[in-house]
N, C-alpha and C. Protein backbone atom coordinates (compact mmCIF):
# COMPACT_ATOMS: atom_id res chain seq x y z
N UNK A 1 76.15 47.17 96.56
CA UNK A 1 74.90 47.74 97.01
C UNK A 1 74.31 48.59 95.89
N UNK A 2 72.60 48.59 95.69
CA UNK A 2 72.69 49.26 94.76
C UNK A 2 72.03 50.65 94.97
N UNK A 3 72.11 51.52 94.47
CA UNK A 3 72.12 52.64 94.59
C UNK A 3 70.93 53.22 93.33
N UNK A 4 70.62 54.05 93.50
CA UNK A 4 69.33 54.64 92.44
C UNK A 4 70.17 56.20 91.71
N UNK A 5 71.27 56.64 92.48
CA UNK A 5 72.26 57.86 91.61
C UNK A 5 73.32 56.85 90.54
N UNK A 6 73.49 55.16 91.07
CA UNK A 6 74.27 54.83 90.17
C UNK A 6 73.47 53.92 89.08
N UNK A 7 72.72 53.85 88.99
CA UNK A 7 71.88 53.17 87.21
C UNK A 7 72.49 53.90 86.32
N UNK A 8 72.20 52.98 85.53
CA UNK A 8 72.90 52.75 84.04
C UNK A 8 71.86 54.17 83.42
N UNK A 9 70.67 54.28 83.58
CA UNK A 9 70.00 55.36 82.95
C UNK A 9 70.25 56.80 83.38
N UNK A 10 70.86 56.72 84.74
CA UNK A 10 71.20 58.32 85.40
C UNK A 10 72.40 58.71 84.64
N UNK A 11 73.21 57.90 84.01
CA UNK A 11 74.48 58.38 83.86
C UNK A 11 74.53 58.77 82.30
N UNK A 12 73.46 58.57 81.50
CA UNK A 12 72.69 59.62 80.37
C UNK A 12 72.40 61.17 80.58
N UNK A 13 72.54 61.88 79.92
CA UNK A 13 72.28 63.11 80.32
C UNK A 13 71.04 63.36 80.67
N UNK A 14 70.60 64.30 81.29
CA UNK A 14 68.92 64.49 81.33
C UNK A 14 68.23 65.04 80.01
N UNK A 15 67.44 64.72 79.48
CA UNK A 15 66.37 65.80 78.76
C UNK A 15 66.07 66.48 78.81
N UNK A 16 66.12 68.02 78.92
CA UNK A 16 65.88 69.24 79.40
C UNK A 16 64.23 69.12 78.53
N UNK A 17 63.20 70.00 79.06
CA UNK A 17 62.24 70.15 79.04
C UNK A 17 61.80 71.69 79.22
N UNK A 18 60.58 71.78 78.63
CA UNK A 18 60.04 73.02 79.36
C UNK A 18 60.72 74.15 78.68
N UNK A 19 60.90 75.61 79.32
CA UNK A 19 61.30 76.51 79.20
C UNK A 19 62.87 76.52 79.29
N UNK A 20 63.28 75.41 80.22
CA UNK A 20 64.41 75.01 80.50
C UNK A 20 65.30 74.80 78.74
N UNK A 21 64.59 74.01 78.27
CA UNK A 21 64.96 73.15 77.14
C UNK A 21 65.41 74.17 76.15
N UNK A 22 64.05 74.85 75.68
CA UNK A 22 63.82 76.09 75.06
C UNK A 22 65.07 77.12 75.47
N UNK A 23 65.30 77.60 76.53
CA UNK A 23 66.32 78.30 76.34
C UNK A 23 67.46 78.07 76.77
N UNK A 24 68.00 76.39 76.59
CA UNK A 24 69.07 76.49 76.63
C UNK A 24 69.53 75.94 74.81
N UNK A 25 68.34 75.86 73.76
CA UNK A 25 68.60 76.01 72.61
C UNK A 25 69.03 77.64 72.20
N UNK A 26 68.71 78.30 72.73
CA UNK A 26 68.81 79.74 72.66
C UNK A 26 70.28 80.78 72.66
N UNK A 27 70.77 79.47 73.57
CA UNK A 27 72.24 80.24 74.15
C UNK A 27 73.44 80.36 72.64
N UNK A 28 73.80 81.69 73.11
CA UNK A 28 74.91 82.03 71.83
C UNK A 28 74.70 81.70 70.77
N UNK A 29 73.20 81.87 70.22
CA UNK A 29 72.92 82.02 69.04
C UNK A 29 72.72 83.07 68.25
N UNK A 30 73.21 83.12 66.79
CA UNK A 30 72.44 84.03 66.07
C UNK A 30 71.48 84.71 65.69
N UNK A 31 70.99 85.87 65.50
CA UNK A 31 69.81 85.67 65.14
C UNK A 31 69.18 85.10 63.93
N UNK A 32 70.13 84.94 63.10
CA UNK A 32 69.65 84.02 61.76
C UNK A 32 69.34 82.37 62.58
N UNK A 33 69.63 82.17 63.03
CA UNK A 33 69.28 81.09 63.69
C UNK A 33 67.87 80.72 65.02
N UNK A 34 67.41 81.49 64.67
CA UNK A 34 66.46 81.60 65.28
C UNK A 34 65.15 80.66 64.86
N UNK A 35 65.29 81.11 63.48
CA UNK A 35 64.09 80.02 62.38
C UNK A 35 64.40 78.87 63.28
N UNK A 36 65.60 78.35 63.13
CA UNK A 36 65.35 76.72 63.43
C UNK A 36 65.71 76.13 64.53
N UNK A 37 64.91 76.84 65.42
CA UNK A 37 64.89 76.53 66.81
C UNK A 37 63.44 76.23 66.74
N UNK A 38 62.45 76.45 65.83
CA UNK A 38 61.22 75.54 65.91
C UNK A 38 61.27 74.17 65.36
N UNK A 39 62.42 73.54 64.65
CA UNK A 39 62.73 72.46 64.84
C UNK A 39 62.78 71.54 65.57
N UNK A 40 64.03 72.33 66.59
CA UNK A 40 64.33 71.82 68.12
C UNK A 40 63.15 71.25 68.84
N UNK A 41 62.38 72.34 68.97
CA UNK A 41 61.21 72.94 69.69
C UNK A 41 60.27 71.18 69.53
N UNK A 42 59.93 71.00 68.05
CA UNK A 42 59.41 70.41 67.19
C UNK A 42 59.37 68.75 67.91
N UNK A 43 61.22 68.87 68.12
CA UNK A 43 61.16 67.29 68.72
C UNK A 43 61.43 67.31 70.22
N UNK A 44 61.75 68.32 70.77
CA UNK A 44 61.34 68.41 72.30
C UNK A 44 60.04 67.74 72.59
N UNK A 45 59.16 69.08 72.22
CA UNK A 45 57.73 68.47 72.54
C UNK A 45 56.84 67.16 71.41
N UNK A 46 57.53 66.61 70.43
CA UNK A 46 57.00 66.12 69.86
C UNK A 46 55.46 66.70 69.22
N UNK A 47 55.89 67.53 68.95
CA UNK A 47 54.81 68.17 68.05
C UNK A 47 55.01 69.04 66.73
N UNK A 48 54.20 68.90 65.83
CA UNK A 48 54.07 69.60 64.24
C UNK A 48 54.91 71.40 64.62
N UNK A 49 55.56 71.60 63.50
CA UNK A 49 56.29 72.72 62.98
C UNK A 49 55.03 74.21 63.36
N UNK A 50 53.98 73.76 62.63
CA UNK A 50 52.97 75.03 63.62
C UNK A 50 53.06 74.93 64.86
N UNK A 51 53.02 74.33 65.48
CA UNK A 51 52.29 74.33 66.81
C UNK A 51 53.81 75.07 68.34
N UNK A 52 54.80 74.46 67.33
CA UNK A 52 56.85 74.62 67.78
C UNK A 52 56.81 75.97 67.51
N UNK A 53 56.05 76.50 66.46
CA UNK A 53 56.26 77.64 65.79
C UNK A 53 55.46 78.93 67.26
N UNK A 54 54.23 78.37 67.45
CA UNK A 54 53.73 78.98 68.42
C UNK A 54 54.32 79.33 69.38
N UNK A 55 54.75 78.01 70.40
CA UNK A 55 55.21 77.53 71.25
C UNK A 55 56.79 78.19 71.32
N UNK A 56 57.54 78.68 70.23
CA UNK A 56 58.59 79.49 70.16
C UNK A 56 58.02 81.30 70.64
N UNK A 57 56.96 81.21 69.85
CA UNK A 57 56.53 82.92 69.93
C UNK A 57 56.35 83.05 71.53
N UNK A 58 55.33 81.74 71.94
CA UNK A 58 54.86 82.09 73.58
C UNK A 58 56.31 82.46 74.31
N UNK A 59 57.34 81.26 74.54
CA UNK A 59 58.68 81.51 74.91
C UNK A 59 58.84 83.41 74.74
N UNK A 60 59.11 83.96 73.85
CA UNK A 60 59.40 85.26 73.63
C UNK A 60 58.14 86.64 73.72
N UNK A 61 57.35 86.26 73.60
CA UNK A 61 56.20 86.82 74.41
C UNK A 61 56.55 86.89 76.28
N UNK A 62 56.88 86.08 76.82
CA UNK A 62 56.83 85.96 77.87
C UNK A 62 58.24 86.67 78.69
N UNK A 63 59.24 86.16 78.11
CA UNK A 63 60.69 86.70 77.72
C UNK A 63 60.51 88.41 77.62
N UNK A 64 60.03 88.73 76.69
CA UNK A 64 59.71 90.38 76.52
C UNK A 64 59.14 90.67 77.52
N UNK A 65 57.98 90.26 77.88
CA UNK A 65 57.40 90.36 78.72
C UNK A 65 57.35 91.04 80.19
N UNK A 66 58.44 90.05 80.52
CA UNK A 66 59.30 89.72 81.65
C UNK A 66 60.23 91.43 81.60
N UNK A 67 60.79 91.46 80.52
CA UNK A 67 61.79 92.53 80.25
C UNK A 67 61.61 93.67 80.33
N UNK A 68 60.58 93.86 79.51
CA UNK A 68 59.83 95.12 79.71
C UNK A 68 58.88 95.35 81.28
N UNK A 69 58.13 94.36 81.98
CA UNK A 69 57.24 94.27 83.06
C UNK A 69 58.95 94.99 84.28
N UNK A 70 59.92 94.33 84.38
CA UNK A 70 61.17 94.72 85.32
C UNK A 70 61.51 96.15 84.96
N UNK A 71 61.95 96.40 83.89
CA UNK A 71 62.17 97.81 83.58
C UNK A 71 61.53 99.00 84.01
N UNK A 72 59.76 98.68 83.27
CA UNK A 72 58.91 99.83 83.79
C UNK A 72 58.92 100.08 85.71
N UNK A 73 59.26 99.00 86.02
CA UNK A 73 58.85 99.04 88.01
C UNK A 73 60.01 99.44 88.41
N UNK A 74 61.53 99.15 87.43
CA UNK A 74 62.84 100.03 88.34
C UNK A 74 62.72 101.36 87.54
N UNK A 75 62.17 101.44 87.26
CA UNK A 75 61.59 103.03 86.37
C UNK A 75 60.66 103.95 87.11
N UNK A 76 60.35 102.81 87.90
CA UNK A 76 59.08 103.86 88.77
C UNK A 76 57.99 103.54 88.25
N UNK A 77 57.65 103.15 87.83
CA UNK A 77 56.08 103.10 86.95
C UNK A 77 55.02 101.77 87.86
N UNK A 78 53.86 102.12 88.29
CA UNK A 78 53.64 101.37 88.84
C UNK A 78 52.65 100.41 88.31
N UNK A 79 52.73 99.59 89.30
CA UNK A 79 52.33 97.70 88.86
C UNK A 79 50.60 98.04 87.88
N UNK A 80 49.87 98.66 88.52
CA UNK A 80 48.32 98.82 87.99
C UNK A 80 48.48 99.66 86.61
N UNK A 81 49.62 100.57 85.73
CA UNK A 81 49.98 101.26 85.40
C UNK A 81 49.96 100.52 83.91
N UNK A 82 51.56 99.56 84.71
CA UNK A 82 52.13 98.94 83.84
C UNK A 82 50.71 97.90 82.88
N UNK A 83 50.03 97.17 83.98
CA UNK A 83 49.27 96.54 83.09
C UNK A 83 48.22 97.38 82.38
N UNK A 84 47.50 98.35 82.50
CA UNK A 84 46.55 98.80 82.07
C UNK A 84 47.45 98.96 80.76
N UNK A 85 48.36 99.50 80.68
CA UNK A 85 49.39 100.27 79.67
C UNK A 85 49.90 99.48 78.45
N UNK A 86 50.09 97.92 78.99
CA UNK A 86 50.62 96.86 78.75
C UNK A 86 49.45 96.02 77.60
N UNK A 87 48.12 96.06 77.85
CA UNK A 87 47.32 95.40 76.64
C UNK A 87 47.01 96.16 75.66
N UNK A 88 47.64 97.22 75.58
CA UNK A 88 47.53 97.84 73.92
C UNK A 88 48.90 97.79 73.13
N UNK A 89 49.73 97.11 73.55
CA UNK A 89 51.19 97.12 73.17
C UNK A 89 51.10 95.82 72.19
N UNK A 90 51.70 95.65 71.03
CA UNK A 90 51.76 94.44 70.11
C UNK A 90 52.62 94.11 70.37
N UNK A 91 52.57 92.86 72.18
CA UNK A 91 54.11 92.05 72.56
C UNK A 91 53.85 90.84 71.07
N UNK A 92 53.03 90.33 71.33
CA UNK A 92 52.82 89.07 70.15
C UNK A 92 53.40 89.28 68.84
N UNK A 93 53.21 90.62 68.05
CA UNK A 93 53.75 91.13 66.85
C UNK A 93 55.32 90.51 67.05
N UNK A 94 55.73 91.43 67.59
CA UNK A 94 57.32 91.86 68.04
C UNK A 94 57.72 90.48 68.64
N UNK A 95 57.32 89.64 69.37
CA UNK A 95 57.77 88.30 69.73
C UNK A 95 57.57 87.13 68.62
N UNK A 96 56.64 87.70 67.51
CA UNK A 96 56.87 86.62 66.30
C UNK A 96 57.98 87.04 65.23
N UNK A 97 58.77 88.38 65.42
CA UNK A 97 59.57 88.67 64.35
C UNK A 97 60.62 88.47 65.39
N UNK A 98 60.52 88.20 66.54
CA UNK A 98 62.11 87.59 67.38
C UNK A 98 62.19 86.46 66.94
N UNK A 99 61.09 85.42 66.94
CA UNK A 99 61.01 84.34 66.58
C UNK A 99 61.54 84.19 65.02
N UNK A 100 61.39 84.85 64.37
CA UNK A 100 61.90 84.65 63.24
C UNK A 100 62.98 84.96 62.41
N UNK A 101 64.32 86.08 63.85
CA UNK A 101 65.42 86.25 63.77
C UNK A 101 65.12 87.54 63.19
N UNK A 102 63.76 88.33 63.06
CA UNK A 102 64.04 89.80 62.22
C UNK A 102 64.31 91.30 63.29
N UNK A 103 64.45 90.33 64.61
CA UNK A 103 64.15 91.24 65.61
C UNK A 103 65.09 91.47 66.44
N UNK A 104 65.87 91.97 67.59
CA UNK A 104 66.45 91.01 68.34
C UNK A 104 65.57 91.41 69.58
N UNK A 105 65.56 90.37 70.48
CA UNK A 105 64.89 90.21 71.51
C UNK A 105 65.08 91.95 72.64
N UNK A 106 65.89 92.21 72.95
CA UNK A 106 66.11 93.85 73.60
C UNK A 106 65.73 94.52 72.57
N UNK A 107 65.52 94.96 71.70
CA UNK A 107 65.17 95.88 70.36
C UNK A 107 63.65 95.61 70.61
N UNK A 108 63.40 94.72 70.77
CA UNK A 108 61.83 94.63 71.24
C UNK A 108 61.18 95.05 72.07
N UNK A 109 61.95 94.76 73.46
CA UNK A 109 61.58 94.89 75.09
C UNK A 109 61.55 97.03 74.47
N UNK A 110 62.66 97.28 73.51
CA UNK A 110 63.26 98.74 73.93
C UNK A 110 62.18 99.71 73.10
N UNK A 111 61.26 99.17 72.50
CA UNK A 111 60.23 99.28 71.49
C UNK A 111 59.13 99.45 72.19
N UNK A 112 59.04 98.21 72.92
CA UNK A 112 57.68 98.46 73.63
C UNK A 112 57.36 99.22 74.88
N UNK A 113 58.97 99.57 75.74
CA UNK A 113 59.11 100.26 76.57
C UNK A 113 58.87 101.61 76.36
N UNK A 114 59.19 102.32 75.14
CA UNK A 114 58.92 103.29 74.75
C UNK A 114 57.35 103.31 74.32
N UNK A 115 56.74 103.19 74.02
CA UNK A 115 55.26 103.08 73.51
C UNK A 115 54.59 102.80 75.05
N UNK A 116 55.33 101.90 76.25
CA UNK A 116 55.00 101.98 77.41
C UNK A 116 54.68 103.20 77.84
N UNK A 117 55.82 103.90 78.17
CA UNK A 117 56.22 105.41 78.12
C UNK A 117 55.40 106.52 77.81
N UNK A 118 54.78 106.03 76.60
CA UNK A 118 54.12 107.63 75.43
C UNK A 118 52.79 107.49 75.89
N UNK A 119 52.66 108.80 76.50
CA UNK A 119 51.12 109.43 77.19
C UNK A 119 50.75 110.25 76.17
N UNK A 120 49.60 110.69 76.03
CA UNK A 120 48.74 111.41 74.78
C UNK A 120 49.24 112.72 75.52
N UNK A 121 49.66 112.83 76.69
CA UNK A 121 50.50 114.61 76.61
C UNK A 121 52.02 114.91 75.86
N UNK A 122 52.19 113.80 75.76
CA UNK A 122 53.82 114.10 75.19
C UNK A 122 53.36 114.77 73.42
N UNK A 123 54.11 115.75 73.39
CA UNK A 123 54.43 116.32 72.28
C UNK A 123 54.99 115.56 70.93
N UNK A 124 55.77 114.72 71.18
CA UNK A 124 55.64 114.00 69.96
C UNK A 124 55.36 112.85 69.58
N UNK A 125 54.99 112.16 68.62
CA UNK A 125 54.40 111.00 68.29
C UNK A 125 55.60 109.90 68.59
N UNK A 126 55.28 108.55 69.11
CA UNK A 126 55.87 107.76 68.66
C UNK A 126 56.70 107.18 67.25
N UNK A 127 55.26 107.94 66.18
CA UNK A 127 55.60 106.74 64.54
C UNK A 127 56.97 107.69 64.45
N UNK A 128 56.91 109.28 64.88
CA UNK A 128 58.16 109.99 64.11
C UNK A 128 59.88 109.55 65.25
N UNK A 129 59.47 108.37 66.20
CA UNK A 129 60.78 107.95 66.52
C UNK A 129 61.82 107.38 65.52
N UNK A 130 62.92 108.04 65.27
CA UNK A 130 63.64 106.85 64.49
C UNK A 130 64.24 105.52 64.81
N UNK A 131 64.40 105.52 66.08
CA UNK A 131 64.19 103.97 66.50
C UNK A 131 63.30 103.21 66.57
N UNK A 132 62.19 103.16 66.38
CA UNK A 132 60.99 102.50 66.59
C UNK A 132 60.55 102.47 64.54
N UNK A 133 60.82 103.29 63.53
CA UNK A 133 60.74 103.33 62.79
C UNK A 133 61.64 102.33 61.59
N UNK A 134 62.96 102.20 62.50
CA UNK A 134 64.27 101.20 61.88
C UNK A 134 63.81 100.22 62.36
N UNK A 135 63.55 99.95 63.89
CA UNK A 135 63.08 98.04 64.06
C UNK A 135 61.78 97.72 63.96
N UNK A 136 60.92 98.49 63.91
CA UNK A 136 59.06 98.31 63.90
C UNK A 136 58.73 98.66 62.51
């Protein structure tokens, strides 16, 4: 009898796709290894080294994103807050130097959370953080 779980093509692995694909190139990697995951990227989607290159940053844009958006709300900070707060922050900057292994992905989220954070009443500046000064 034939069956559609037993073909000759099911018993190939699947193609991971999507975001799926993307981060399961991701797992237990280095960050020197980061560059050439727009490779990967490259023949996933069948598309040019710019475009993989993007398409890596969006991944980690969104990723940060995500990281920082959870944090600020178990922090207390609320949802109308977070976004108003959220489009003066350079996620894109900081998600193209993840992309390029100069970053690491939490060093980012922990960057922008702080700059989340800094109200024009606080007493001291952000630039004189020394954490934000070593990874930014």
């Amino acid at each position: 009898m034939y069956s559609p779980d037993n073909s000759s093509h099911n018993n190939e692995p699947a193609k991971l796709r999507g975001k799926t694909a993307i981060d399961n190139e991701h797992k237990a990697i280095p960050k020197e290894d980061e560059r050439r995951i727009n490779i990967k990227i490259s023949t996933i989607y069948g598309v040019d080294q710019e475009e993989a290159g993007e398409i890596h940053v969006n991944y980690h844009i969104e990723r940060i994103f995500s990281l920082l958006f959870s944090r600020a709300k178990k922090h207390g900070m609320i949802e109308s807050m977070i976004i108003n707060r959220i489009k003066e922050l350079n996620i894109g900057g900081l998600a193209y130097m993840v992309s390029q292994g100069q970053l690491a992905e939490m060093a980012a989220a922990d960057i922008l959370y702080k700059e989340l954070c800094y109200t024009d009443y606080d007493d001291r500046s952000i630039k004189d953080d020394r954490y934000i000064s070593f990874y930014g």
